[in-house]
Protein backbone atom coordinates (compact mmCIF):
# COMPACT_ATOMS: atom_id res chain seq x y z
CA UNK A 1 -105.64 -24.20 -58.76
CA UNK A 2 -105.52 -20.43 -59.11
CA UNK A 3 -108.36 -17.96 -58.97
CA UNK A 4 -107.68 -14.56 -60.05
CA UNK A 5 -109.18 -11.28 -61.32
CA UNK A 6 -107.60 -8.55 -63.55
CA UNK A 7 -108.43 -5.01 -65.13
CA UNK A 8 -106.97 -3.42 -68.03
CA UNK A 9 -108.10 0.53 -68.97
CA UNK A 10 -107.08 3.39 -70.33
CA UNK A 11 -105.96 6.53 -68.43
CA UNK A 12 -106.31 9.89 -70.48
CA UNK A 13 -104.86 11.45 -67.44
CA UNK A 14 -101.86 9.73 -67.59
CA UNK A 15 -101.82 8.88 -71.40
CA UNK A 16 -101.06 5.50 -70.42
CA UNK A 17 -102.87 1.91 -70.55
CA UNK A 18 -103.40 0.96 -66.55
CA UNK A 19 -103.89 -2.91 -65.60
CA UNK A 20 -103.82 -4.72 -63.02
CA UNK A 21 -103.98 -8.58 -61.23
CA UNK A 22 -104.77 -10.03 -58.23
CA UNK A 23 -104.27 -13.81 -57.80
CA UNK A 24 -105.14 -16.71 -54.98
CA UNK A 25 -103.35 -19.99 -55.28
CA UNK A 26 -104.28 -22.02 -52.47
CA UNK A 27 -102.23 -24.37 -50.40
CA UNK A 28 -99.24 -23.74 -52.85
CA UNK A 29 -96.20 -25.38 -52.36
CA UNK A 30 -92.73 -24.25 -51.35
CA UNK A 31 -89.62 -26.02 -50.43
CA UNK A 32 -88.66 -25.44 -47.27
CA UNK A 33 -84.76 -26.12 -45.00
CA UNK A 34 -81.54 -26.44 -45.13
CA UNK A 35 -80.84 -29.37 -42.95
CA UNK A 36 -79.85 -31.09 -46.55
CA UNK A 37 -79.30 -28.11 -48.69
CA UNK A 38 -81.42 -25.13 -49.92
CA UNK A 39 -85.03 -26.33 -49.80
CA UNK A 40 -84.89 -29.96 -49.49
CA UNK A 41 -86.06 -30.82 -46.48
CA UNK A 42 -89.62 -31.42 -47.71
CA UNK A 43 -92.63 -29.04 -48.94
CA UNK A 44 -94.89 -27.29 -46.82
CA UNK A 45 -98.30 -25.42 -48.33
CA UNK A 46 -99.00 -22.07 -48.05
CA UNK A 47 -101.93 -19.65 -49.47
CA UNK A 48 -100.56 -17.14 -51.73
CA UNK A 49 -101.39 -13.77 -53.11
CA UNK A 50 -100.10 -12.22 -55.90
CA UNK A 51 -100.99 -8.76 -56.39
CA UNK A 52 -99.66 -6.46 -59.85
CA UNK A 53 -100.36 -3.20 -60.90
CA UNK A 54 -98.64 -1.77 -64.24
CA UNK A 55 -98.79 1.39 -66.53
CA UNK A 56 -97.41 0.92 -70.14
CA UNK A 57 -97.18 4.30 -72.46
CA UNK A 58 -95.41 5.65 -75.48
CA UNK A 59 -92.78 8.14 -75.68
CA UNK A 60 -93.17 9.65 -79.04
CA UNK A 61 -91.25 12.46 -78.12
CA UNK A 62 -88.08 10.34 -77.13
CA UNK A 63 -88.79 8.29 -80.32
CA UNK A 64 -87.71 11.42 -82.26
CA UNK A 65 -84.98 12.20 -80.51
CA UNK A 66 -83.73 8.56 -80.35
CA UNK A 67 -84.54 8.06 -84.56
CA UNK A 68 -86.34 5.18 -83.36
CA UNK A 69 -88.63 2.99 -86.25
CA UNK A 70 -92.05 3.50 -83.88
CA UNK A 71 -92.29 4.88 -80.36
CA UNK A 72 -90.58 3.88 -77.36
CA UNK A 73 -92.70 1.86 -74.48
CA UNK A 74 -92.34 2.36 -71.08
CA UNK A 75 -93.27 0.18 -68.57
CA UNK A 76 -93.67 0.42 -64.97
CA UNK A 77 -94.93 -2.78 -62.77
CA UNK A 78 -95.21 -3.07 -59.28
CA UNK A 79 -95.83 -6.31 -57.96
CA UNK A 80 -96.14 -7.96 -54.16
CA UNK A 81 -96.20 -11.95 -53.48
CA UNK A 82 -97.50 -12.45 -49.91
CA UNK A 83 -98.12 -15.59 -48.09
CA UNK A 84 -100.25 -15.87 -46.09
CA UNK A 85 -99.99 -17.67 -42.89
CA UNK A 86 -96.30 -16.96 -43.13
CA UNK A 87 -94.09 -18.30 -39.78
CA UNK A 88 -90.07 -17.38 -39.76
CA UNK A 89 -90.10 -20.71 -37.91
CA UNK A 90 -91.49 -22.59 -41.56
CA UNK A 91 -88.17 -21.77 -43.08
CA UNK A 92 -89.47 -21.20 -46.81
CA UNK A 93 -86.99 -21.41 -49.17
CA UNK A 94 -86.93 -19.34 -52.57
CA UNK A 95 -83.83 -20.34 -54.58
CA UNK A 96 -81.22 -20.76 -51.60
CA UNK A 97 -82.12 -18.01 -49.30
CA UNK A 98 -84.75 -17.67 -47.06
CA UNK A 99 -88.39 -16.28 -48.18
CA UNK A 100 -90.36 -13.65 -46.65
CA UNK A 101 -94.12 -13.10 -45.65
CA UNK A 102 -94.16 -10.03 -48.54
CA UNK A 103 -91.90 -9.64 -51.34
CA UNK A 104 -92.21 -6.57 -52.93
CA UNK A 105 -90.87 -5.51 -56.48
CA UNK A 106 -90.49 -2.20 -58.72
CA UNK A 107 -89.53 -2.94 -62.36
CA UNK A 108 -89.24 -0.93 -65.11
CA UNK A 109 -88.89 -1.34 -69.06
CA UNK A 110 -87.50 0.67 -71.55
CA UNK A 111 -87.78 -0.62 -74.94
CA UNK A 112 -87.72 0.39 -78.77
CA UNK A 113 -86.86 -0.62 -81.88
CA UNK A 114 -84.37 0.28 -85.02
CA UNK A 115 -84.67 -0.62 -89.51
CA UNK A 116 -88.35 -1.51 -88.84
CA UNK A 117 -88.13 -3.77 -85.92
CA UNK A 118 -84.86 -5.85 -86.94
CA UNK A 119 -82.92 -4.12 -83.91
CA UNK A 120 -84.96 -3.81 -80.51
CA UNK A 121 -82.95 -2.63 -77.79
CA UNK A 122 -84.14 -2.41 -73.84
CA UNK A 123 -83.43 -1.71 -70.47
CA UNK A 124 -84.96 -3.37 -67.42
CA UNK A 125 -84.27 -2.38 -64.05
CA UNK A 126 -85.91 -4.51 -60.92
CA UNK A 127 -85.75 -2.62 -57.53
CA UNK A 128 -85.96 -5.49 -54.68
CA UNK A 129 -86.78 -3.04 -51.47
CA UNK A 130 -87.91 -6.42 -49.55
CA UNK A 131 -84.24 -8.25 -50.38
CA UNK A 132 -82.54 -4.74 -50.56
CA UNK A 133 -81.09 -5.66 -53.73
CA UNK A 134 -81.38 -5.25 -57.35
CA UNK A 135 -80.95 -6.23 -61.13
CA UNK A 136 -80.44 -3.78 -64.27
CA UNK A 137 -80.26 -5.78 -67.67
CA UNK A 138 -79.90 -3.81 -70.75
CA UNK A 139 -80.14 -5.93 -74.13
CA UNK A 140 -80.58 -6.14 -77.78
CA UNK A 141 -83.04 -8.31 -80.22
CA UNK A 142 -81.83 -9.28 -83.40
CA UNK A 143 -84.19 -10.19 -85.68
CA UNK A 144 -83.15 -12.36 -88.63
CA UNK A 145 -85.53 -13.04 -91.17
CA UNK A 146 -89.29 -14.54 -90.60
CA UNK A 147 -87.38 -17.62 -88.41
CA UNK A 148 -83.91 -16.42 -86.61
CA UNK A 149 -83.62 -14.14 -83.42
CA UNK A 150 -80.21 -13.44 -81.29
CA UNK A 151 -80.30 -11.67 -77.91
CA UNK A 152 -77.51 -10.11 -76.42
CA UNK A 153 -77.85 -9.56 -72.67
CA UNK A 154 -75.58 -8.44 -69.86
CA UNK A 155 -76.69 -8.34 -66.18
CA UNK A 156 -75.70 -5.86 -63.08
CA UNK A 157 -76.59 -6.85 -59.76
CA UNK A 158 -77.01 -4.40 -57.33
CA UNK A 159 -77.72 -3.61 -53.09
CA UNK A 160 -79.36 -1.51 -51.07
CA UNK A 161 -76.26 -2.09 -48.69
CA UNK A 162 -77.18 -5.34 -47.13
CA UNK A 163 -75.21 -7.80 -45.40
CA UNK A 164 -73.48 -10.14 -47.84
CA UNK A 165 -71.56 -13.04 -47.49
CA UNK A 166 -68.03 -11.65 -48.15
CA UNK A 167 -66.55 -14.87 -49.82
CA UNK A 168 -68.96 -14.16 -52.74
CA UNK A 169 -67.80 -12.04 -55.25
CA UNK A 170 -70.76 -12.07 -57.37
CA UNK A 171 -73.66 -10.12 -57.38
CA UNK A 172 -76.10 -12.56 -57.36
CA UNK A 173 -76.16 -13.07 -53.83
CA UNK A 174 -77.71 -9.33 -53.86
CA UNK A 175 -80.91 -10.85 -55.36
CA UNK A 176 -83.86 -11.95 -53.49
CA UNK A 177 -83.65 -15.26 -55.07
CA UNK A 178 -79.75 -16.06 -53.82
CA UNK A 179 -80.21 -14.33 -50.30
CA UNK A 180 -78.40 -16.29 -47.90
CA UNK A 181 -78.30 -13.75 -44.89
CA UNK A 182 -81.24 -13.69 -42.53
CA UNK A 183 -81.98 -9.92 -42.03
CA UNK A 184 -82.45 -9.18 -38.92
């Protein structure tokens, strides 16, 4: 079960549609080890808050200079998971690394479209400040007809100069999700 409440208004200040969530799952479960692996040394349950605020507004003035079909949308979401309850000694698992009582996240989308919504290009960039490391994904929609779509994707992973394990090469150890390294 999970109990939640959320707002959605407009700002004229800002221009800009504001919402928000907060959300209570109780006794949720998370994997937990790594006597046998990542996370599969049993399941231990934890209650969780999810908190989420986010601003989305248009950029008519970049959709001009861009030649876009309609207006750019930005996006800008913050978001924070914390468990509650949380012990270093529990061992949580998220992905293969090791979870944290917070984790914190700053994403933001730029997206627009081209020929009347056939061609939607965007850019999302996550800032990970609790697992000092980050993601930027720029893509394109193709839009085929009433029944066909094709994304193109490519993915840069980024740090905030923490410790990595240096017989990784790839950059997904730099996301919360892959950390391996217990900060310290």
């Amino acid at each position: 079960d999970t109990y939640g409440v959320s707002f959605n208004a407009y700002s004229g200040a800002l221009d800009a549609t504001i919402n928000g969530e907060l959300a209570y799952t109780p006794n949720e479960p998370y994997n937990y080890g790594f006597t046998f692996g990542a996370g599969l040394d049993g399941v231990r349950e934890k209650d969780t808050f999810r908190a989420m605020l986010r601003s989305d507004k248009t950029l008519p003035g970049l959709g001009s200079m861009l030649g876009t079909t309609k207006p750019p949308t930005l996006i800008v979401q913050l978001t924070d998971v914390w468990i509650s309850g949380f012990k270093k000694s529990d061992d949580i698992v998220d992905g293969s690394g090791r979870k944290k009582e917070h984790s914190v996240q700053l994403t933001t989308v730029l997206s627009t479209s081209y020929r009347y919504d056939t061609i939607n290009p965007a850019l999302v960039i996550t800032a990970d400040p609790t697992y000092k490391g980050g993601l930027l994904v720029p893509f394109v929609d193709w839009v085929f007809g009433d029944h066909w779509r094709l994304r193109t994707e490519m993915a840069f992973f980024f740090d905030f100069g923490r410790r990595t394990d240096p017989d990784d090469g790839s950059g997904a150890m730099r996301t919360h999700a892959w950390a391996l390294t217990d900060d310290k």
